[in-house]
Every structure is written in C-alpha cells, then in structure tokens.
Protein backbone atom coordinates (compact mmCIF):
# COMPACT_ATOMS: atom_id res chain seq x y z
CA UNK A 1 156.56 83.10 167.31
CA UNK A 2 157.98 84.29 170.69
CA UNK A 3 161.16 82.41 169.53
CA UNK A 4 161.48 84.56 166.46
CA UNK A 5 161.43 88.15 168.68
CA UNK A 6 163.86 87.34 170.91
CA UNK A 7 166.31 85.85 168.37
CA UNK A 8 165.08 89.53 166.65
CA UNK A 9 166.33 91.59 169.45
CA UNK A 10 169.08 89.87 169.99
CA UNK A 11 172.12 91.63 170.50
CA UNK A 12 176.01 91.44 171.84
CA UNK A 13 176.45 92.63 175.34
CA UNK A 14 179.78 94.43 173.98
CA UNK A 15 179.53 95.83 170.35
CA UNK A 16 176.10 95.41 170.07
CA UNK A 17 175.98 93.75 166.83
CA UNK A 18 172.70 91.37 166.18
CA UNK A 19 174.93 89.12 163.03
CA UNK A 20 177.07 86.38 164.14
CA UNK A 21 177.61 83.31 163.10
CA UNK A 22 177.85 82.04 166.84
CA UNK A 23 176.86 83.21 170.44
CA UNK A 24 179.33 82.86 172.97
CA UNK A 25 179.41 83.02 176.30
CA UNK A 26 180.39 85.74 178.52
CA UNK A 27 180.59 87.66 182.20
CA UNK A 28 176.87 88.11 181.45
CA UNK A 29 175.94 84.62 180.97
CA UNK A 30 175.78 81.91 178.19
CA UNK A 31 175.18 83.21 174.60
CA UNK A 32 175.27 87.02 175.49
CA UNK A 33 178.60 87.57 172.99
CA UNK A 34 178.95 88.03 169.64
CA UNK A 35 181.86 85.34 167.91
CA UNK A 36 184.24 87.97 168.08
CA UNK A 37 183.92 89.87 171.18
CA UNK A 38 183.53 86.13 173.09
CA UNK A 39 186.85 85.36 171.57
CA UNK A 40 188.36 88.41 172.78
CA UNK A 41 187.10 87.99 176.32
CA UNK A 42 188.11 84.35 176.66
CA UNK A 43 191.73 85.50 175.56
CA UNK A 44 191.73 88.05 178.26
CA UNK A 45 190.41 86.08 180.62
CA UNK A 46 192.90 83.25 180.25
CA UNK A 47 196.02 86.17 180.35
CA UNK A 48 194.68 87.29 183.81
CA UNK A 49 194.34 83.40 185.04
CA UNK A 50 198.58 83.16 184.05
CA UNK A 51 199.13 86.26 185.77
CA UNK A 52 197.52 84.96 188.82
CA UNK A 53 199.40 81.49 188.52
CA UNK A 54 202.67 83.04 188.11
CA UNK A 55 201.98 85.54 191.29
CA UNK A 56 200.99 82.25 193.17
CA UNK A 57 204.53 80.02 192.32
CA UNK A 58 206.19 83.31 192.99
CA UNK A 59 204.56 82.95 196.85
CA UNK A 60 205.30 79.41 197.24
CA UNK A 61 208.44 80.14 196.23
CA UNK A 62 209.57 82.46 199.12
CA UNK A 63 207.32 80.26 201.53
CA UNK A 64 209.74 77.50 200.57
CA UNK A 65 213.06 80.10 201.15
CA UNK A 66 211.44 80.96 204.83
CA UNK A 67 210.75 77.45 205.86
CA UNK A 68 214.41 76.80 204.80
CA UNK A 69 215.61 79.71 207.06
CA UNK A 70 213.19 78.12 209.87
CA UNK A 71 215.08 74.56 209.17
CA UNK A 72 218.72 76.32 209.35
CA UNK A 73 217.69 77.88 212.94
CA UNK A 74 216.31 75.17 214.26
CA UNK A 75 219.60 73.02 213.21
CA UNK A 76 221.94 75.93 214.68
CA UNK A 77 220.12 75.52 217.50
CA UNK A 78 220.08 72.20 218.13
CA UNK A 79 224.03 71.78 217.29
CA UNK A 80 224.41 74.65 220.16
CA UNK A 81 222.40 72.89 222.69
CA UNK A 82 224.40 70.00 222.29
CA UNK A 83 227.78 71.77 222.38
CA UNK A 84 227.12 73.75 225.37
C-alpha cells in the first residue's frame, strides 16, 4: 500500500511531471527524472565533460612546448660549457 503513495506522489525533480514511461537518473539521485528531462541532463552533462577534455589536451599541450624550451636550454648550455 505504502508502495502505491509514493509511486502516487511521484514527481520529476525538473518539470514536475508525475507520467513517464521511465525514471532516470539525475544530480538528485537515481530515478528523480522524468524520460525527457534525464535525457536532456545526460546530454549536457556529457558537453561539459568534452569541454573539460579539450581544456585538459590544450594544457598538456603547452606543458609539452615548455619542457621543449627547458630541453633547448639545457642543450645550449651544455654545447657552451664545452666550447668555452
């Protein structure tokens, strides 16, 4: 009987609406979306992980430009040492 209430009051954390044909999980926990607003907020969810990725290989990349300036030095100053 308990069952039946909850599944009664039931409703999406986002739009509200107590008809789906699934629950989906969301920020608030499992089974607290409706089908539609859990698709939408897996969709944005995934464009904010690429952004992050992309501002990550972005770092790496000029990480790999400094340790190349770092390697250029350190040959320059080897090749002086040994000319001097």
């Amino acid at each position: 009987m308990k069952m039946m209430e909850w599944e009664r009051k039931k409703c999406c954390a986002d739009c509200k609406t107590s008809k789906t044909p699934l629950w989906r999980g969301g920020p608030a926990g499992p089974k607290t979306l409706c089908n539609a607003c859990g698709i939408r907020y897996r969709k944005r969810r995934a464009c904010t992980k690429k952004r992050e990725d992309v501002h990550v290989v972005k770092k790496q990349r000029k990480m790999l430009g400094e340790e190349e300036q770092a390697a250029v030095c350190l040959m320059a100053l080897s090749c002086a040492s040994v000319f001097a």
